[in-house]
PDB file of N, CA and C in Angstrom:
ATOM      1  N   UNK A   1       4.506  16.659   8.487  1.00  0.00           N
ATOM      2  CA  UNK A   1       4.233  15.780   7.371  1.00  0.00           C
ATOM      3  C   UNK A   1       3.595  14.487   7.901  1.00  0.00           C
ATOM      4  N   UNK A   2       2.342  14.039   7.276  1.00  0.00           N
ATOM      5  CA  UNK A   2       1.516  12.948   7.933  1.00  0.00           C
ATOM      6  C   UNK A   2       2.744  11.491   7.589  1.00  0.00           C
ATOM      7  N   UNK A   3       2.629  10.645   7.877  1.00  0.00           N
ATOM      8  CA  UNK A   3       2.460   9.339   7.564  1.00  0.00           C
ATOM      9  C   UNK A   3       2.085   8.293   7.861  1.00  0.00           C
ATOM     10  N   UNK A   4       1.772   6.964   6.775  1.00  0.00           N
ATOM     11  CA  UNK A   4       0.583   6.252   6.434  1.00  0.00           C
ATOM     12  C   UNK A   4       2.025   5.503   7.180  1.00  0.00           C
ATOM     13  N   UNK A   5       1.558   4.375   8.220  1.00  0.00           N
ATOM     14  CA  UNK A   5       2.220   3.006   8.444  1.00  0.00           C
ATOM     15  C   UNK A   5       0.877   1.991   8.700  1.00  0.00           C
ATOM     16  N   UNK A   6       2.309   0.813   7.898  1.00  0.00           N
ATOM     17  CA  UNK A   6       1.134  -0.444   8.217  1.00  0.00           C
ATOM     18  C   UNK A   6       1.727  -1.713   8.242  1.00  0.00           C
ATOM     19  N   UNK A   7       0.846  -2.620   8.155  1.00  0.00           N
ATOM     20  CA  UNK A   7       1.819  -3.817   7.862  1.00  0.00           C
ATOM     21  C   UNK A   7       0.791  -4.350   6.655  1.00  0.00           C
ATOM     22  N   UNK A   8       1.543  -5.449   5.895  1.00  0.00           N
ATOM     23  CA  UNK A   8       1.213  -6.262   4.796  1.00  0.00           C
ATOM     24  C   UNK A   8       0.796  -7.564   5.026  1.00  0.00           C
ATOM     25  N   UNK A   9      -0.582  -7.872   4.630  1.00  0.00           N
ATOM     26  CA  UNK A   9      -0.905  -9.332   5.235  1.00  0.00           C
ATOM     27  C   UNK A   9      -1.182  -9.858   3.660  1.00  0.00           C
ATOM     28  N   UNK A  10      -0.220 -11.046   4.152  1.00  0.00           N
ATOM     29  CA  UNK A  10       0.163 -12.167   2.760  1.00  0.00           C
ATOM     30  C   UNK A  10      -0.622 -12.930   2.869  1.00  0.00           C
ATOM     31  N   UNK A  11      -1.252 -13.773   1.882  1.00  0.00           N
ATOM     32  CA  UNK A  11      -2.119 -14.920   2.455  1.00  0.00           C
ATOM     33  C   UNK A  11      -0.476 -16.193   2.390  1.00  0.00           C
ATOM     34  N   UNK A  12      -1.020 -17.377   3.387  1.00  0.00           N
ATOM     35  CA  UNK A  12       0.128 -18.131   3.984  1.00  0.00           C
ATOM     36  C   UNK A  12       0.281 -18.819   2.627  1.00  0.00           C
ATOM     37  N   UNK A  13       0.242 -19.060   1.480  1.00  0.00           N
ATOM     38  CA  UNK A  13       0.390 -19.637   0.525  1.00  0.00           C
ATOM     39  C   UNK A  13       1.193 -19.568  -0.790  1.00  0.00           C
ATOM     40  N   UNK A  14       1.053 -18.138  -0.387  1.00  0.00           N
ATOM     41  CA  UNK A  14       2.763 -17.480  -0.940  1.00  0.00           C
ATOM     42  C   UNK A  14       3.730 -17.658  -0.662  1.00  0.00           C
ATOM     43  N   UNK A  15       4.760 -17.247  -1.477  1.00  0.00           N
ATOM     44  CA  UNK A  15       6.278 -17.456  -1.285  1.00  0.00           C
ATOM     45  C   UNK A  15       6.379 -16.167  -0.408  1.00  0.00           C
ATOM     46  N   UNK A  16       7.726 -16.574   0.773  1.00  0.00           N
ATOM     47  CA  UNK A  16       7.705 -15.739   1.368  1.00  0.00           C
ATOM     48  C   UNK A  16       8.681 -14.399   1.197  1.00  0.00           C
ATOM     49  N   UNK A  17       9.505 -14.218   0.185  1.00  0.00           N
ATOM     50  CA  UNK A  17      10.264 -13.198  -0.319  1.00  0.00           C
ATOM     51  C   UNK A  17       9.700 -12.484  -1.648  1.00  0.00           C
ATOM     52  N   UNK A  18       9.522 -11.464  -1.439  1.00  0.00           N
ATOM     53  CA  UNK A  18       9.786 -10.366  -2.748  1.00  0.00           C
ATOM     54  C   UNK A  18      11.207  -9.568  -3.696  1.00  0.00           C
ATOM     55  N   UNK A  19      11.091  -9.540  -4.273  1.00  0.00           N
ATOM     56  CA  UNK A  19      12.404  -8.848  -4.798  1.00  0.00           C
ATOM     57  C   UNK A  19      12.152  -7.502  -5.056  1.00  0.00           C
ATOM     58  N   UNK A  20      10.329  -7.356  -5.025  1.00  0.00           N
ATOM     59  CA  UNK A  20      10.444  -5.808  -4.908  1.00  0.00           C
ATOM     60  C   UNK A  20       8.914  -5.467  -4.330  1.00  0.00           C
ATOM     61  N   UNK A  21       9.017  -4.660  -3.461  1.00  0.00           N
ATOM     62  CA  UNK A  21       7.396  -4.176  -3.186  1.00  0.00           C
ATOM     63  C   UNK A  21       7.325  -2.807  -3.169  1.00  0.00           C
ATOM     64  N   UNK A  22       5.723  -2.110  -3.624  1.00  0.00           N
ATOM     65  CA  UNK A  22       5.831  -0.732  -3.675  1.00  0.00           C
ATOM     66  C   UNK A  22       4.446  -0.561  -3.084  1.00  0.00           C
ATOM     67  N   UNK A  23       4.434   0.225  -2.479  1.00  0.00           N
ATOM     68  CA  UNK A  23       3.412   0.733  -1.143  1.00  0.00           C
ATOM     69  C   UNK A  23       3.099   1.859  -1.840  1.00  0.00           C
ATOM     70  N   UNK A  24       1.948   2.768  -1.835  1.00  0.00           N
ATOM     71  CA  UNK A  24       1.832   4.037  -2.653  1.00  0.00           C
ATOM     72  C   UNK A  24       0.586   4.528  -1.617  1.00  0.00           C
ATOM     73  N   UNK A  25       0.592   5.952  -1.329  1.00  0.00           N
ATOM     74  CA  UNK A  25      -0.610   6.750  -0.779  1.00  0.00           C
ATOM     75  C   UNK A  25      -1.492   7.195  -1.944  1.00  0.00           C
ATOM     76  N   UNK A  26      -2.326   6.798  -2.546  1.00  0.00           N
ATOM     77  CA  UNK A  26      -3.218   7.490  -3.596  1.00  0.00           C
ATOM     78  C   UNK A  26      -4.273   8.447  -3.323  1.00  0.00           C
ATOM     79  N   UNK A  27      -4.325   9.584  -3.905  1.00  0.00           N
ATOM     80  CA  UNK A  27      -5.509  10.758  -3.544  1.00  0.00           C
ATOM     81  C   UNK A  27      -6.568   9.883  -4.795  1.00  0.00           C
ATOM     82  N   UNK A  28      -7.364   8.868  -4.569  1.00  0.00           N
ATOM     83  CA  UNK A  28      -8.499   8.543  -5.154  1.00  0.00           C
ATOM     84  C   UNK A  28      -9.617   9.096  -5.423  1.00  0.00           C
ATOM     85  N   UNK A  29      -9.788  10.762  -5.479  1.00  0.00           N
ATOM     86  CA  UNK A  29     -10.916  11.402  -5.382  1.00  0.00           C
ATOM     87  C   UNK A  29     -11.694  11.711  -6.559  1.00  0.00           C
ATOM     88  N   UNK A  30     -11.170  11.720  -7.483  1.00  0.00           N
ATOM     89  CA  UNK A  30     -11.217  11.724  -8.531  1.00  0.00           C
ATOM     90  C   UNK A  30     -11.627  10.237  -9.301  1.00  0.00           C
ATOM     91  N   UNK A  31     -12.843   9.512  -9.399  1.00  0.00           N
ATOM     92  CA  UNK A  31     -13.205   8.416 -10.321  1.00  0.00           C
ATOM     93  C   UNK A  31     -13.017   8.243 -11.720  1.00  0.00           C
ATOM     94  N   UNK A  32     -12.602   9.543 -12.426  1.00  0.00           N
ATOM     95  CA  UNK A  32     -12.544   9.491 -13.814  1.00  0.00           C
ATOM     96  C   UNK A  32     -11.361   9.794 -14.241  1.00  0.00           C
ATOM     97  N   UNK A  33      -9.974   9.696 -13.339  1.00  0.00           N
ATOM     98  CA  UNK A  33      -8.853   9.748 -14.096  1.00  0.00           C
ATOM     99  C   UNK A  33      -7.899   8.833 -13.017  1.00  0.00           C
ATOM    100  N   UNK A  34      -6.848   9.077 -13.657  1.00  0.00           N
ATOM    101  CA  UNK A  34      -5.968   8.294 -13.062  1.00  0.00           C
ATOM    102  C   UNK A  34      -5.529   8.820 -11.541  1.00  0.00           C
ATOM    103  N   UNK A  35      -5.763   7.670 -10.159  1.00  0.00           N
ATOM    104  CA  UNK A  35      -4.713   8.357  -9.134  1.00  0.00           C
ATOM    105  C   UNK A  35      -4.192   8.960  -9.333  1.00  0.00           C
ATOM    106  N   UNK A  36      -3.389   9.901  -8.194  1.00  0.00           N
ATOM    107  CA  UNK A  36      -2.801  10.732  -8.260  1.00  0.00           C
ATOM    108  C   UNK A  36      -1.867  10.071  -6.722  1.00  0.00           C
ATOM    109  N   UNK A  37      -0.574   9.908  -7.639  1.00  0.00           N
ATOM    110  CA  UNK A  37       0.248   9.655  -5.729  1.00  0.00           C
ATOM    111  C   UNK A  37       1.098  10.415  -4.965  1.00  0.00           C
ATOM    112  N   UNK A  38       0.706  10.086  -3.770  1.00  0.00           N
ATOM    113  CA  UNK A  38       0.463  11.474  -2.651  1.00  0.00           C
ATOM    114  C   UNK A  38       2.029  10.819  -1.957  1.00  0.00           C
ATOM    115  N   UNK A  39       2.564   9.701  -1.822  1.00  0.00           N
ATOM    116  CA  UNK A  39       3.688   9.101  -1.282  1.00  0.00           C
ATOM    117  C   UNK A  39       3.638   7.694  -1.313  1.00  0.00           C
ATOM    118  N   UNK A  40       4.986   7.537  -1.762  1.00  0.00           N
ATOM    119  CA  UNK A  40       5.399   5.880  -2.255  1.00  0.00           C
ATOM    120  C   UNK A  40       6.816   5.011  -1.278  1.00  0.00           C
ATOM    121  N   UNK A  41       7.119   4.126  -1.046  1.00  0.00           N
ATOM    122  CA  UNK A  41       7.873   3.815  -0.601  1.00  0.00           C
ATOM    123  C   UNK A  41       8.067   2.222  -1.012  1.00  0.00           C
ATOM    124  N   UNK A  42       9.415   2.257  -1.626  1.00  0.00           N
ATOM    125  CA  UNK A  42       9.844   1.007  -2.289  1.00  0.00           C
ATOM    126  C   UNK A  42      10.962   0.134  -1.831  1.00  0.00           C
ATOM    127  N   UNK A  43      10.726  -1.345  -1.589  1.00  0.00           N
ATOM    128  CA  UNK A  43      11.293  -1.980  -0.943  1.00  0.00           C
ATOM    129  C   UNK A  43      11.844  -3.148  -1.470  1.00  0.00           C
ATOM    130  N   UNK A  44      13.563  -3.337  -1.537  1.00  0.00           N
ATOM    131  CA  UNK A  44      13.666  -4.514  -2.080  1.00  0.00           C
ATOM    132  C   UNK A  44      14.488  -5.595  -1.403  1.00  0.00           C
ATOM    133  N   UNK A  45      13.716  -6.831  -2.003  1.00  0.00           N
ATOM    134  CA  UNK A  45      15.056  -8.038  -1.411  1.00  0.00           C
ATOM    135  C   UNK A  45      14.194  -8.610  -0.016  1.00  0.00           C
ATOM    136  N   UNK A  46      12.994  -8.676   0.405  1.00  0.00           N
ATOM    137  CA  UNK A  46      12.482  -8.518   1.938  1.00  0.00           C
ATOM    138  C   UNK A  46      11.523  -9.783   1.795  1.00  0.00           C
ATOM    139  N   UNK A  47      11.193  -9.856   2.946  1.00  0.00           N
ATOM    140  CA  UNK A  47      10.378 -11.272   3.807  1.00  0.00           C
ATOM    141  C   UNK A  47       9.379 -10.503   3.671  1.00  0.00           C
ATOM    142  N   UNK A  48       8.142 -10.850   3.640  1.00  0.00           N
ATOM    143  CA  UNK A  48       6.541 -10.677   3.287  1.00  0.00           C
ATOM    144  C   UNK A  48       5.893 -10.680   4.584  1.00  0.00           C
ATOM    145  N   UNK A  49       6.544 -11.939   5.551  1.00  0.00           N
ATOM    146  CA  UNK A  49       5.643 -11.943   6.404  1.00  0.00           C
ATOM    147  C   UNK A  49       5.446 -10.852   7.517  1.00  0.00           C
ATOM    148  N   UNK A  50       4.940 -10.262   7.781  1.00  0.00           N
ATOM    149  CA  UNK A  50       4.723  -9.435   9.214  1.00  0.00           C
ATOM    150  C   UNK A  50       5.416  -8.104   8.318  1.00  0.00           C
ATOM    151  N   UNK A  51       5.682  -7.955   7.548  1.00  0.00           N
ATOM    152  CA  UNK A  51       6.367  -6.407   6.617  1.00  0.00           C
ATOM    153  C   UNK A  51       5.886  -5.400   6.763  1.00  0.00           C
ATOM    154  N   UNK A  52       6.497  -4.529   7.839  1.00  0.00           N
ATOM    155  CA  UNK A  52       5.891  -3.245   7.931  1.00  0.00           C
ATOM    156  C   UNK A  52       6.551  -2.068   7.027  1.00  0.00           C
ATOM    157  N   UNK A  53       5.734  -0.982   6.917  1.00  0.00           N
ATOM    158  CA  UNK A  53       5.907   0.314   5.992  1.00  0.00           C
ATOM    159  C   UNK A  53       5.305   1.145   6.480  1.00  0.00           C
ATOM    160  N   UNK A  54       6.135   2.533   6.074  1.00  0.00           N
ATOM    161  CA  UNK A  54       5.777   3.967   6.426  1.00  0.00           C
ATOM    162  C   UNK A  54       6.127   4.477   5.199  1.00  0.00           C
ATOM    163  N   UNK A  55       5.135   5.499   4.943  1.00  0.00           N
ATOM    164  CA  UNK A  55       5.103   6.395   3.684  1.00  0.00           C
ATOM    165  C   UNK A  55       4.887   7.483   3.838  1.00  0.00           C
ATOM    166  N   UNK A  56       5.271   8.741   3.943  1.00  0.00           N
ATOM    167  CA  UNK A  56       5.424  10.036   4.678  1.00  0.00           C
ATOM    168  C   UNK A  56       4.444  10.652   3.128  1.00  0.00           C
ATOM    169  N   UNK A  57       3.626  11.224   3.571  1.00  0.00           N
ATOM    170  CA  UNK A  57       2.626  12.196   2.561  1.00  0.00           C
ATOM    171  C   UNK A  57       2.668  13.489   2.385  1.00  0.00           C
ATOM    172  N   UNK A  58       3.579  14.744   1.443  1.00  0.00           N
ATOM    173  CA  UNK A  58       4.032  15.696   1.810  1.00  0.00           C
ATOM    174  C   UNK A  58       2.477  16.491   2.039  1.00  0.00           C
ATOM    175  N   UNK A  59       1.935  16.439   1.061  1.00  0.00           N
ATOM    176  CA  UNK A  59       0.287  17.524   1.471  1.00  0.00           C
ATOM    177  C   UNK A  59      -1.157  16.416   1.236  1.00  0.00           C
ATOM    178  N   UNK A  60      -1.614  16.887   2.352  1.00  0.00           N
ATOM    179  CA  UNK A  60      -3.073  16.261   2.389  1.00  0.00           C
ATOM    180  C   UNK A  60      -4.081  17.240   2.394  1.00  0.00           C
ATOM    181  N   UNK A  61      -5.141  16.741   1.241  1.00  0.00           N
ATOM    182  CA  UNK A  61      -6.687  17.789   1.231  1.00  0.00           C
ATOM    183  C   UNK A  61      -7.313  17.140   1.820  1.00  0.00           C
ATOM    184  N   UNK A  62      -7.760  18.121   3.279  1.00  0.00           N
ATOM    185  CA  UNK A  62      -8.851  17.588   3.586  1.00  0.00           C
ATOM    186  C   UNK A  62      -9.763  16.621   3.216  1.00  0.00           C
ATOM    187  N   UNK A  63     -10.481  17.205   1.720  1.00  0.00           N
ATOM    188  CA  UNK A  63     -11.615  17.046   1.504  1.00  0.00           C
ATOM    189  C   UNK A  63     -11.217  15.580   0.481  1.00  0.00           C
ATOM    190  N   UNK A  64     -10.319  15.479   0.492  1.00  0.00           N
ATOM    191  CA  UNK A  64      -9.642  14.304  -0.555  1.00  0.00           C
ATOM    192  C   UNK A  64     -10.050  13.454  -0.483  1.00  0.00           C
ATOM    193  N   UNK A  65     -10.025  11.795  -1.040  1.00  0.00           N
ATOM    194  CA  UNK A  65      -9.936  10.409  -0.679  1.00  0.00           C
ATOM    195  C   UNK A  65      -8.849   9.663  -0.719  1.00  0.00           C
ATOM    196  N   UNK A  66      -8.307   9.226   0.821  1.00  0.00           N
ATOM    197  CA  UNK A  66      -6.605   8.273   0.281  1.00  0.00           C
ATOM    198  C   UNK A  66      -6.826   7.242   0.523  1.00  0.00           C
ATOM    199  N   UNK A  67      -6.080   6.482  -0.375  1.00  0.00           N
ATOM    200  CA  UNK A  67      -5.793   4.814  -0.396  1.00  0.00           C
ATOM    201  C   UNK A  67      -4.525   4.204  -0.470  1.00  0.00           C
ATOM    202  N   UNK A  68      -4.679   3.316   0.259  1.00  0.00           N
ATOM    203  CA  UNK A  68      -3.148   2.751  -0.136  1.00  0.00           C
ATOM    204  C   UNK A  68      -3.302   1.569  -0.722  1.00  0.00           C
ATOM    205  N   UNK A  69      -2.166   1.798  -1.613  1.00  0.00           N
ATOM    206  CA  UNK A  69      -1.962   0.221  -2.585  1.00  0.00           C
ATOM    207  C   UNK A  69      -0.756  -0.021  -2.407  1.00  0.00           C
ATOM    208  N   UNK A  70      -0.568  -1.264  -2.677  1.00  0.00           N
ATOM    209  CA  UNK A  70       0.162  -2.542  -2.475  1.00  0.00           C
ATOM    210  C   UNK A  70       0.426  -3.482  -3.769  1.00  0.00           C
ATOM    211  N   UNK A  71       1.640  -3.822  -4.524  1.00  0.00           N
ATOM    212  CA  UNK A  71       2.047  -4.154  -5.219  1.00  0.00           C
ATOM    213  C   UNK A  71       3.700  -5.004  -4.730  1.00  0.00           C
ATOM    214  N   UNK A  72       3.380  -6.620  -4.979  1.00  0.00           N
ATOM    215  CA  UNK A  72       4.925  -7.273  -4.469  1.00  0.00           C
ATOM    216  C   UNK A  72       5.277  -7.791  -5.543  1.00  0.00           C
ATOM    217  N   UNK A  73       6.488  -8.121  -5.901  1.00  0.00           N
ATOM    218  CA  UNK A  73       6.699  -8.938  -7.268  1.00  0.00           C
ATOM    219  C   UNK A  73       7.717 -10.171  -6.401  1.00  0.00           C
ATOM    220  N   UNK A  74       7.085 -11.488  -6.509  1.00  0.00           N
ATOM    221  CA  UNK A  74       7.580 -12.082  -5.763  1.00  0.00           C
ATOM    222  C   UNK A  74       8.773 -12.674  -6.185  1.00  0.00           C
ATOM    223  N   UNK A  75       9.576 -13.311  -5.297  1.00  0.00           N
ATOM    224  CA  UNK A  75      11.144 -13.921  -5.582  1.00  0.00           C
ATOM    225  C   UNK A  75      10.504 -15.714  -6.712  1.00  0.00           C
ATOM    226  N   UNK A  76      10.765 -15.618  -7.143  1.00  0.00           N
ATOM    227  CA  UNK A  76      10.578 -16.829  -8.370  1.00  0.00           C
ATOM    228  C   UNK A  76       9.434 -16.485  -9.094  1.00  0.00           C
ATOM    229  N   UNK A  77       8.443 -15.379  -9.192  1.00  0.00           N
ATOM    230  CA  UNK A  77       7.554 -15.412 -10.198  1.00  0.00           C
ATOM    231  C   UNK A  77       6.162 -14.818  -9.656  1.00  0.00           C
ATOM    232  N   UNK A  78       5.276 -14.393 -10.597  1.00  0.00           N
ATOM    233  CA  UNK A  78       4.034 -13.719  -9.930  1.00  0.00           C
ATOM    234  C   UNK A  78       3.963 -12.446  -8.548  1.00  0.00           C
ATOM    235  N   UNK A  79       3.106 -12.287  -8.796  1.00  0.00           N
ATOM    236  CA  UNK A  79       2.883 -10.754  -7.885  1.00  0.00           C
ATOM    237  C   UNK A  79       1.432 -11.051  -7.097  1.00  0.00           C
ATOM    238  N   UNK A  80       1.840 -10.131  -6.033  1.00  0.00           N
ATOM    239  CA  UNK A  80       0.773 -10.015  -4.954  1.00  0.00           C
ATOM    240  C   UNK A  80       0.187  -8.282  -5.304  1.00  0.00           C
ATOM    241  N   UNK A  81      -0.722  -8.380  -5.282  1.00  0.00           N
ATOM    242  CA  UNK A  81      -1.720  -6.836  -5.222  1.00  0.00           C
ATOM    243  C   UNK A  81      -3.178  -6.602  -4.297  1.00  0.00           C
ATOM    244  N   UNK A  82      -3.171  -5.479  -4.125  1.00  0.00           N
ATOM    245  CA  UNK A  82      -4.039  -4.961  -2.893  1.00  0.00           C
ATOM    246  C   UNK A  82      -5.275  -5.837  -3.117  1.00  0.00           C
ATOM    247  N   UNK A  83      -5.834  -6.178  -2.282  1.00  0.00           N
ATOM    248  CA  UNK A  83      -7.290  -7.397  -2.732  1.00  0.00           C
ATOM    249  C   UNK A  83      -8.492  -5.924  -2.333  1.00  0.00           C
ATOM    250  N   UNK A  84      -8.334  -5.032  -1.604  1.00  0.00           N
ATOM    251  CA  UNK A  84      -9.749  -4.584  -1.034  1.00  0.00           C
ATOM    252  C   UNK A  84      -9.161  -2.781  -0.745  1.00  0.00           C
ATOM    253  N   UNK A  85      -9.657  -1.489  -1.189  1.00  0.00           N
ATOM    254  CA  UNK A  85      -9.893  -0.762  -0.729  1.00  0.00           C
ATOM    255  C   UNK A  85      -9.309  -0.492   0.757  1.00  0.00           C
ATOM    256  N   UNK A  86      -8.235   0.461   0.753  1.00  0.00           N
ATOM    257  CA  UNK A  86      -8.018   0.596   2.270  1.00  0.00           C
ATOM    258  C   UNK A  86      -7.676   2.151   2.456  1.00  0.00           C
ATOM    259  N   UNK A  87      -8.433   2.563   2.716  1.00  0.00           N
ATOM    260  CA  UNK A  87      -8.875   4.232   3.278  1.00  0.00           C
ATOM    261  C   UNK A  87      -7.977   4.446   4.181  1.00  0.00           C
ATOM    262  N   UNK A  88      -7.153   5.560   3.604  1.00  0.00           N
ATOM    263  CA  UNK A  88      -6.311   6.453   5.345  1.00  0.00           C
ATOM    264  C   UNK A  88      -6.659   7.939   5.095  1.00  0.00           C
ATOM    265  N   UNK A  89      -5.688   8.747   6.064  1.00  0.00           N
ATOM    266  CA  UNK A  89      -5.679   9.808   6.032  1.00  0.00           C
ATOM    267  C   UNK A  89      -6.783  10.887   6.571  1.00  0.00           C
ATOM    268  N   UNK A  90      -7.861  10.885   5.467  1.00  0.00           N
ATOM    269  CA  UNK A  90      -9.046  11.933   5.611  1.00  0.00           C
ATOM    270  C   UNK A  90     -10.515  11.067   6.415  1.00  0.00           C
ATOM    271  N   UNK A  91     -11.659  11.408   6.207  1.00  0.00           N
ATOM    272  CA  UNK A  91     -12.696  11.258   5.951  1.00  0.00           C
ATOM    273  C   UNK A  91     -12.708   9.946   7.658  1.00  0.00           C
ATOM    274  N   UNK A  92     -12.091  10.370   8.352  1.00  0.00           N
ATOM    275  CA  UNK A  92     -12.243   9.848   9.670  1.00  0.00           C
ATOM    276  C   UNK A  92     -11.283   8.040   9.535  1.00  0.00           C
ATOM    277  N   UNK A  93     -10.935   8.261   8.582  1.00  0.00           N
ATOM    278  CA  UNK A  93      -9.856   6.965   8.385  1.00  0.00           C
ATOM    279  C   UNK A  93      -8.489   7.394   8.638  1.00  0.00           C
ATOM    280  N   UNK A  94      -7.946   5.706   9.120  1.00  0.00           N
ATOM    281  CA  UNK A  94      -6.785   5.693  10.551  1.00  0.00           C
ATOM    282  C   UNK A  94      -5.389   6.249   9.572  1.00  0.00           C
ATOM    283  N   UNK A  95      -4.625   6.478  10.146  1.00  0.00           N
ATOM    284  CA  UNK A  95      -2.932   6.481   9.272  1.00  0.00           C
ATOM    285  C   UNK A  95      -2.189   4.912  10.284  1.00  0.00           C
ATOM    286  N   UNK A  96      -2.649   3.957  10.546  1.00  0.00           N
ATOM    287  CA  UNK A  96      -2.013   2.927  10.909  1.00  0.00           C
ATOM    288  C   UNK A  96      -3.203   1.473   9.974  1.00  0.00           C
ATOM    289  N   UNK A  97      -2.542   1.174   9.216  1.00  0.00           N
ATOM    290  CA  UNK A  97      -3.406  -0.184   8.352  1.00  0.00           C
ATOM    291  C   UNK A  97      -2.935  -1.486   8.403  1.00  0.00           C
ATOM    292  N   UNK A  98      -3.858  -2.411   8.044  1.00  0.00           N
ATOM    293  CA  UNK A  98      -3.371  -3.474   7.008  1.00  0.00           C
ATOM    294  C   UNK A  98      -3.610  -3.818   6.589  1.00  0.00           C
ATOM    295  N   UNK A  99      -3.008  -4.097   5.032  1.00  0.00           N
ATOM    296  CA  UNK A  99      -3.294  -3.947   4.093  1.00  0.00           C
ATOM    297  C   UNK A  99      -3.181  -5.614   3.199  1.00  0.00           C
ATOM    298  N   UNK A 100      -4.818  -5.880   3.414  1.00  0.00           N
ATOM    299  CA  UNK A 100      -4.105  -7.619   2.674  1.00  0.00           C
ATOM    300  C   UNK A 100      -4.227  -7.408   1.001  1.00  0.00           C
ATOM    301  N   UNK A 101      -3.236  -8.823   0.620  1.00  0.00           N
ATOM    302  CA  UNK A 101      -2.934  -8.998  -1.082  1.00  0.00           C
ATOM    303  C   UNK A 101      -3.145 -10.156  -1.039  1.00  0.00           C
ATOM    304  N   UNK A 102      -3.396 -10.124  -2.253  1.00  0.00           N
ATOM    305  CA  UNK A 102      -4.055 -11.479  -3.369  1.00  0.00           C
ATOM    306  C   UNK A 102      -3.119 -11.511  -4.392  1.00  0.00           C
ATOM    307  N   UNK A 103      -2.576 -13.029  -4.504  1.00  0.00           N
ATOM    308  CA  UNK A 103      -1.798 -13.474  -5.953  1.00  0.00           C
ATOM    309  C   UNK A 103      -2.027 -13.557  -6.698  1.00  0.00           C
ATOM    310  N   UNK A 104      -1.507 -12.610  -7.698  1.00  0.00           N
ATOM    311  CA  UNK A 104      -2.569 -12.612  -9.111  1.00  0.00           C
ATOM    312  C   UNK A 104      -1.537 -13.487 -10.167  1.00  0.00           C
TER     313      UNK A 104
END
């Protein structure tokens, strides 16, 4: 069974606790419907900075496209989400990332 590890890069301007973050492997191959998720791993109560994750992916298609997203809901208010596209798995992309967020 593959898995996606990485770490989470916060910009320094955030608060540094979440009360909940969810990491997800998405098969993105498909442009006209909704992801499809390939493995998730959810984390609560944790420090932001330097936050690493592993997400174990039970089946991978080759021919697929994976992404990982990033979703934090921070400790006093507002959320952090994936700012940019981050390719694993297939198509010659790594299973070790990182993955920066933007406060929305």
């Amino acid at each position: 069974m593959p898995t996606v590890r990485g770490t989470i890069e916060a910009p320094p301007n955030v608060p540094d606790s979440a009360t909940t973050v969810t990491i997800r492997v998405e098969n993105v191959t498909r442009a006209d419907t909704a992801a499809e998720i390939a493995g998730e791993q959810v984390l609560h109560d944790v420090s932001l900075r330097g936050l690493r994750f592993e997400v174990p992916v039970d089946t991978v298609d080759p021919g697929a496209r994976y992404t990982v997203r990033v979703r934090a809901e921070l400790t006093g208010g507002g959320e952090l989400l994936t700012s940019q596209s981050v390719p694993v798995l297939t198509r010659g992309a790594p299973t070790e990332v990182t993955v920066p967020v933007t406060r929305v």
